[in-house]
Protein backbone atom coordinates (compact mmCIF):
# COMPACT_ATOMS: atom_id res chain seq x y z
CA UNK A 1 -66.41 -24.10 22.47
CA UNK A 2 -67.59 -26.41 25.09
CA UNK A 3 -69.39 -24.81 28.42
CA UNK A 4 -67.13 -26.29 30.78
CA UNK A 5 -69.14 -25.78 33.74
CA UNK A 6 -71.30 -28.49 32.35
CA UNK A 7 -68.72 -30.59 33.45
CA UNK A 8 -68.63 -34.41 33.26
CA UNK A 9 -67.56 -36.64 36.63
CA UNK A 10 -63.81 -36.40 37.30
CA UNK A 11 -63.05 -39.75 38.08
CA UNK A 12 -64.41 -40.50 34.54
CA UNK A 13 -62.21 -37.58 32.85
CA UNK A 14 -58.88 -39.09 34.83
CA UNK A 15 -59.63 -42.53 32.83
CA UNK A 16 -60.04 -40.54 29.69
CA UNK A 17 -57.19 -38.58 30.10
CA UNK A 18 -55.01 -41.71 30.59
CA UNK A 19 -56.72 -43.75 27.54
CA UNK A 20 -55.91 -40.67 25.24
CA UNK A 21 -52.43 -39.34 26.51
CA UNK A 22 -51.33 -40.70 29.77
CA UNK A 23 -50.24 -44.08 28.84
CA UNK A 24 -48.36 -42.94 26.41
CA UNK A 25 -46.50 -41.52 28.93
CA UNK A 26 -42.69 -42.82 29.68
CA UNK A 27 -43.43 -43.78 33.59
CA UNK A 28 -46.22 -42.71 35.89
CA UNK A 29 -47.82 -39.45 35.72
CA UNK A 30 -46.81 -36.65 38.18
CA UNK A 31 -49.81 -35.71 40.61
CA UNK A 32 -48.98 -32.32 39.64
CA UNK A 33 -49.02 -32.86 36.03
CA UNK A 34 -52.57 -34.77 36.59
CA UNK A 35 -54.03 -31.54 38.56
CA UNK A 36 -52.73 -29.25 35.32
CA UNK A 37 -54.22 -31.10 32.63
CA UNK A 38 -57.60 -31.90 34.83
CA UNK A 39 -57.84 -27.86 35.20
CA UNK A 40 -57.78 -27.29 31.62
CA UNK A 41 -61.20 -29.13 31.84
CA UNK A 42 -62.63 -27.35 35.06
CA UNK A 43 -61.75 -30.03 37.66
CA UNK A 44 -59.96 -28.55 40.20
CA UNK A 45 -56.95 -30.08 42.30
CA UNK A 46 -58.95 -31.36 45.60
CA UNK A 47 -61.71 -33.35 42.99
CA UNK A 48 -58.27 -34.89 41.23
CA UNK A 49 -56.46 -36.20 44.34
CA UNK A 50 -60.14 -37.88 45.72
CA UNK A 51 -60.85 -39.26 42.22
CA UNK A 52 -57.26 -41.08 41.85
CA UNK A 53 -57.45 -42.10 45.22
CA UNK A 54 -60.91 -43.55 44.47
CA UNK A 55 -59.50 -45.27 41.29
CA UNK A 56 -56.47 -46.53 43.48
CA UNK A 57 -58.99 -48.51 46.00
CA UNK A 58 -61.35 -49.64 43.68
CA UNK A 59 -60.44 -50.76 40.26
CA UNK A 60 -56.90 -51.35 40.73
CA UNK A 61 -56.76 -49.09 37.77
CA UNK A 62 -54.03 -46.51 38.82
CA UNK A 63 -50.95 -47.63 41.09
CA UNK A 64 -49.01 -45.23 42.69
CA UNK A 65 -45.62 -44.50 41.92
CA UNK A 66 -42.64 -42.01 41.69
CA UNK A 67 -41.04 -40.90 38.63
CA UNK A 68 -37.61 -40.45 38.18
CA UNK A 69 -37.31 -37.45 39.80
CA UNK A 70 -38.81 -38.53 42.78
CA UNK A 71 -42.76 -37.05 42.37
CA UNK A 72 -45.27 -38.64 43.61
CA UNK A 73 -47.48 -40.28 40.41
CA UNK A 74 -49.51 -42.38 39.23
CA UNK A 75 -49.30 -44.58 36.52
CA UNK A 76 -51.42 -48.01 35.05
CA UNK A 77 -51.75 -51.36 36.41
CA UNK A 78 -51.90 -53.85 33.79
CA UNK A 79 -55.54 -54.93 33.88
CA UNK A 80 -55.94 -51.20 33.04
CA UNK A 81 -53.90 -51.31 30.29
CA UNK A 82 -56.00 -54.10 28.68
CA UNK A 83 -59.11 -52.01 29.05
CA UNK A 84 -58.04 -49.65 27.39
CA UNK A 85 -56.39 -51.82 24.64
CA UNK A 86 -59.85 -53.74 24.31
CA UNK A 87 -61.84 -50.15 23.92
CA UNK A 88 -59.79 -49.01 21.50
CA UNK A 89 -61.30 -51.00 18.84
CA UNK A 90 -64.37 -49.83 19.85
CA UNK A 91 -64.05 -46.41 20.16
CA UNK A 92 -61.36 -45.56 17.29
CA UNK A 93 -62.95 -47.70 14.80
CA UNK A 94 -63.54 -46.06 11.54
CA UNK A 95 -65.10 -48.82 9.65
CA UNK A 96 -68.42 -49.86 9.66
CA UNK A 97 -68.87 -53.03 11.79
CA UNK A 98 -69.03 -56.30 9.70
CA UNK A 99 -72.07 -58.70 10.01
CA UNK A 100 -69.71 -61.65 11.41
CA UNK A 101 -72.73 -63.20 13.40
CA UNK A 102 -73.54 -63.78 17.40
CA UNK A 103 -71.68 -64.06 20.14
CA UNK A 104 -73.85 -66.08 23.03
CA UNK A 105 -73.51 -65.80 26.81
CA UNK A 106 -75.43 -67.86 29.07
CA UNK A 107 -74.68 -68.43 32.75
CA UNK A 108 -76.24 -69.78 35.13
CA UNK A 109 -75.00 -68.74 38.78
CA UNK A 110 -75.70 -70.59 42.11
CA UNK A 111 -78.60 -69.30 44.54
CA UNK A 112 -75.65 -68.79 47.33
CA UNK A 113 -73.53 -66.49 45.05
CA UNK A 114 -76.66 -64.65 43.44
CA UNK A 115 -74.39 -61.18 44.18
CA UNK A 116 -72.34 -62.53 41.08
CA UNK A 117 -75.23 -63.00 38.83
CA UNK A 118 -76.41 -59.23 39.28
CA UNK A 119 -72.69 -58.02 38.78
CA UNK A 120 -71.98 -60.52 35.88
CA UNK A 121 -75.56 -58.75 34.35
CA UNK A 122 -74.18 -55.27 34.89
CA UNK A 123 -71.08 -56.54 32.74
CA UNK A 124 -72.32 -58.16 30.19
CA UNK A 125 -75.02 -54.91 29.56
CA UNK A 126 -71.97 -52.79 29.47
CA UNK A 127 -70.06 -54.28 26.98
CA UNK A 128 -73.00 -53.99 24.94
CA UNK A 129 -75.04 -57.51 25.22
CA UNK A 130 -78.74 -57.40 25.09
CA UNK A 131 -80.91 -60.24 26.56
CA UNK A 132 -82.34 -62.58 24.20
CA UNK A 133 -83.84 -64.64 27.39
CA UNK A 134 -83.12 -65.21 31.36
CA UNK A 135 -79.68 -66.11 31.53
CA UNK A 136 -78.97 -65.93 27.32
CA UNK A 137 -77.23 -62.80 26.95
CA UNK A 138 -76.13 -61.76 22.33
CA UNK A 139 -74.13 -59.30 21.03
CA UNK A 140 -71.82 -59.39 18.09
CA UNK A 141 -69.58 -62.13 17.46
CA UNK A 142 -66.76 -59.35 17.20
CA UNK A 143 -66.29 -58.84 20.89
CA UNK A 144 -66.33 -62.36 22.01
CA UNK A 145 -62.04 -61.91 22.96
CA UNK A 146 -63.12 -58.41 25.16
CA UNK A 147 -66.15 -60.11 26.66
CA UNK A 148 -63.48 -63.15 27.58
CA UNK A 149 -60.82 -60.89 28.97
CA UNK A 150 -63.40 -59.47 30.72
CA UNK A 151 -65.00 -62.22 32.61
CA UNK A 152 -61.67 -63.87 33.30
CA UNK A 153 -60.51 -60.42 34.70
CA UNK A 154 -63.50 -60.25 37.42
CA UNK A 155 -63.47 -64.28 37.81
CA UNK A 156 -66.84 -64.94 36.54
CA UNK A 157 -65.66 -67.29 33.78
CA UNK A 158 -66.38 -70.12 35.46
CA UNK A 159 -69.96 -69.45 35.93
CA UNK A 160 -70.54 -68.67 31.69
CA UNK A 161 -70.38 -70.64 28.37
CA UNK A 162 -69.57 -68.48 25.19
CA UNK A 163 -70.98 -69.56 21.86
CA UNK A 164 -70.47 -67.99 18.18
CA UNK A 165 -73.25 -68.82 15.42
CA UNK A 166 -76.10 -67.11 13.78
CA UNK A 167 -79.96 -66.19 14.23
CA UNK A 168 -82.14 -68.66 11.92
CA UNK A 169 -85.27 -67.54 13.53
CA UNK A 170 -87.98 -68.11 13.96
CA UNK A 171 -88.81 -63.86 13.91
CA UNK A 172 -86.84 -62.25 11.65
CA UNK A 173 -83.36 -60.86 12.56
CA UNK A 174 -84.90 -57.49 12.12
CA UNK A 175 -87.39 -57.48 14.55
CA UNK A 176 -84.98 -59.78 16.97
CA UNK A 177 -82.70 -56.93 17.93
CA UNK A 178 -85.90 -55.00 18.49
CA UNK A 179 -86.50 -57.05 21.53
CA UNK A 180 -82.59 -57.50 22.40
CA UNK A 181 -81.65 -54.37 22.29
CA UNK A 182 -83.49 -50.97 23.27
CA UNK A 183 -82.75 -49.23 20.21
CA UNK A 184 -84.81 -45.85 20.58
CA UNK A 185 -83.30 -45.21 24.02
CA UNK A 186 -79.54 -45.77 21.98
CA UNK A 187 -80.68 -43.68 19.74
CA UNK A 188 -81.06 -40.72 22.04
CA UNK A 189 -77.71 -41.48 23.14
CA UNK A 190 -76.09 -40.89 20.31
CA UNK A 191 -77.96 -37.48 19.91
CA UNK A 192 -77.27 -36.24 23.12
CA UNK A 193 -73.53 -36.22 21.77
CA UNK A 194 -74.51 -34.82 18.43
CA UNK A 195 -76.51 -31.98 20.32
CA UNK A 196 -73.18 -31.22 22.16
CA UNK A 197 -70.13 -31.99 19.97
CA UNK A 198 -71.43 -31.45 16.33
CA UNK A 199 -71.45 -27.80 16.78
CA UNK A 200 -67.88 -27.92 18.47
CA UNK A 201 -66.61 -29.62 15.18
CA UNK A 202 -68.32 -27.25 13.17
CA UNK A 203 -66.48 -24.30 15.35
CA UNK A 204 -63.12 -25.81 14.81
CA UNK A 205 -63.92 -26.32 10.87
CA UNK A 206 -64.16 -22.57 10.30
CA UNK A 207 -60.89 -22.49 12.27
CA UNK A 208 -56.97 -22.24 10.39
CA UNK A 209 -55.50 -22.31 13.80
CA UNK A 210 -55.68 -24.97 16.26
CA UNK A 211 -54.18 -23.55 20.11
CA UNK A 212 -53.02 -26.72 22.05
CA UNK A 213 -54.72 -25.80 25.04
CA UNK A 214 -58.13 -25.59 23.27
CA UNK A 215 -57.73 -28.58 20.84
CA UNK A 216 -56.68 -30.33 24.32
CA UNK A 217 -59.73 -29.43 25.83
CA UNK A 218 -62.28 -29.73 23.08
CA UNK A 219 -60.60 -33.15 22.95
CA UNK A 220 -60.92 -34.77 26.33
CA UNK A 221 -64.13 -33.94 26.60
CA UNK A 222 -65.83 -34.81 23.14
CA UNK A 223 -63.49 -38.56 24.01
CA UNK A 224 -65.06 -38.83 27.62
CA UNK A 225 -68.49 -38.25 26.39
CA UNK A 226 -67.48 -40.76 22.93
CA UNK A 227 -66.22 -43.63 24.83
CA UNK A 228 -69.28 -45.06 26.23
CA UNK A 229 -71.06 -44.89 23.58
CA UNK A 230 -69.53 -47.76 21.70
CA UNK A 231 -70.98 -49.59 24.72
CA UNK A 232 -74.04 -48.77 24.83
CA UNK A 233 -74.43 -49.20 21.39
CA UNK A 234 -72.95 -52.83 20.65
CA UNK A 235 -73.11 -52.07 16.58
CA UNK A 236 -74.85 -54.05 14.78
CA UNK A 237 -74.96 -53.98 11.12
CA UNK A 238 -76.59 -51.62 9.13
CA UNK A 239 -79.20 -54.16 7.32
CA UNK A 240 -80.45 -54.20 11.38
CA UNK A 241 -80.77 -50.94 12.18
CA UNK A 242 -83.17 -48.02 11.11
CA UNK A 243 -83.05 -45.80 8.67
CA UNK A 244 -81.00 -42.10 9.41
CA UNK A 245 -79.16 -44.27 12.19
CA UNK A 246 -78.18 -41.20 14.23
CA UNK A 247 -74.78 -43.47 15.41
CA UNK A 248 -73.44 -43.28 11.95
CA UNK A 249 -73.50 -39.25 12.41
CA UNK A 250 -72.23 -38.96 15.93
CA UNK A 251 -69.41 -41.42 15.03
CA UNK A 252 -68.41 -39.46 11.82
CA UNK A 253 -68.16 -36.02 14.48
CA UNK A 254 -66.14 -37.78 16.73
CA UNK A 255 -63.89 -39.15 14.21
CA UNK A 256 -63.79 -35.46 12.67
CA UNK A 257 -62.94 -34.23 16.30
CA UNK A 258 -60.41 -36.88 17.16
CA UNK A 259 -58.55 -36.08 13.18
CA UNK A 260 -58.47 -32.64 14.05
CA UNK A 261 -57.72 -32.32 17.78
CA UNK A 262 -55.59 -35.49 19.34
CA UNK A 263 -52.18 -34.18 17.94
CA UNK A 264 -52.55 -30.92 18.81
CA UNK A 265 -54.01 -31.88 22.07
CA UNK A 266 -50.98 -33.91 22.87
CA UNK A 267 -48.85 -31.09 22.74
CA UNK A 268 -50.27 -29.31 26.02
CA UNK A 269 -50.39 -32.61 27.04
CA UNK A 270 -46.90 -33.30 27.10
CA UNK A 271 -46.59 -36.24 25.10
């Protein structure tokens, strides 16, 4: 299957692992437990303690905890739990995305607090917005309550006005996005995980078994590498994209992958 020595950053795969299984979890997660299910996917036990402790300072994500047996855990704060309740309907969605119309950000942030307008960029460009001007961010009007939570969550609300309506011109839609969004480097996105996870689906197809270990695996690592592309692509609708959109291909494998592999992934997992 996967090459896992081509391995993917471990603070990244602890967030996955917790989006797919660990919340799901009754109670925090046993350190011990976390180093297991980390080595199924090469990381090894001194990478896992310095990546939760990581997540612990910064985000706020992870809180620690003991269970009921007294182990030392970890388990979710609730701002965590919200992220990963807001990217679920990006990165489990199996329909294609409706043309509902815009979503507008513009801000405008004081000269004194200019550290706030380069991390309320960096935001808004990962949850998917492309720049239609300085200071008018667009994306679709579909994650207007994500982009809210958000903004509210990192207390840069104050500084931005959200607007829903539609593009009447003057260039046409089509060749809008063009300048919004980079769409050729997206595009190579989305075949970077084709190049890596089609095959792995295609393994598993020929398959009548499906080990928990391996499906586990196979799994994590096709979600970690899944779940940012939903943000770097913001979906638009097909009538805006090109033709042989590679994201309609690398969505169908991971939806293939996730069909096949979550349940029997949960299993080693424990849940």
């Amino acid at each position: 299957m996967i090459n896992v020595s081509d391995q993917p950053a471990p603070r990244s795969l602890i967030v996955t692992l917790y989006g797919a299984y660990g919340r799901f979890v009754s109670g925090p997660v046993p350190v011990a437990e976390l180093i297991r299910l980390l080595a199924a996917v090469g990381v090894d036990a001194p990478s896992v303690r310095s990546s939760v402790s990581r997540l612990k300072r910064r985000g706020g994500l992870l809180l620690p905890a003991r269970t009921a047996q007294g182990a030392a855990g970890y388990e979710l704060s609730d701002e965590a739990r919200q992220l990963l309740d807001d990217g679920d309907r990006r990165i489990y969605a199996t329909a294609p995305p409706a043309d509902e119309g815009w979503v507008l950000a513009v801000f405008s942030v004081p000269e004194s607090e200019r550290q706030k307008r380069h991390v309320l960029r960096s935001r808004l460009a990962g949850l998917g917005f492309g720049t239609a001007a300085p200071g008018v961010w667009i994306a679709p009007a579909r994650l207007h309550e994500e982009t809210r939570h958000t903004l509210q969550r990192l207390r840069l609300d104050a500084y931005v006005d959200l607007f829903r309506g539609e593009h009447l011109g003057f260039a046409p839609t089509l060749e809008a996005v063009g300048r919004w969004w980079d769409l050729a480097a997206i595009a190579k996105e989305h075949e970077a995980f084709l190049g890596r996870h089609a095959r792995v689906l295609d393994a598993w197809r020929t398959r009548s078994d499906t080990p928990p270990e391996e499906a586990y695996r196979d799994y994590l690592l096709a979600l970690d590498a899944w779940r940012h592309l939903p943000y770097v692509d913001p979906g638009l609708p097909a009538r805006l994209l090109p033709q042989d959109w590679p994201g309609t291909r690398s969505a169908a494998v991971f939806q293939g992958l996730h069909e096949r592999l979550r349940d029997a992934g949960a299993e080693f997992a424990g849940v």
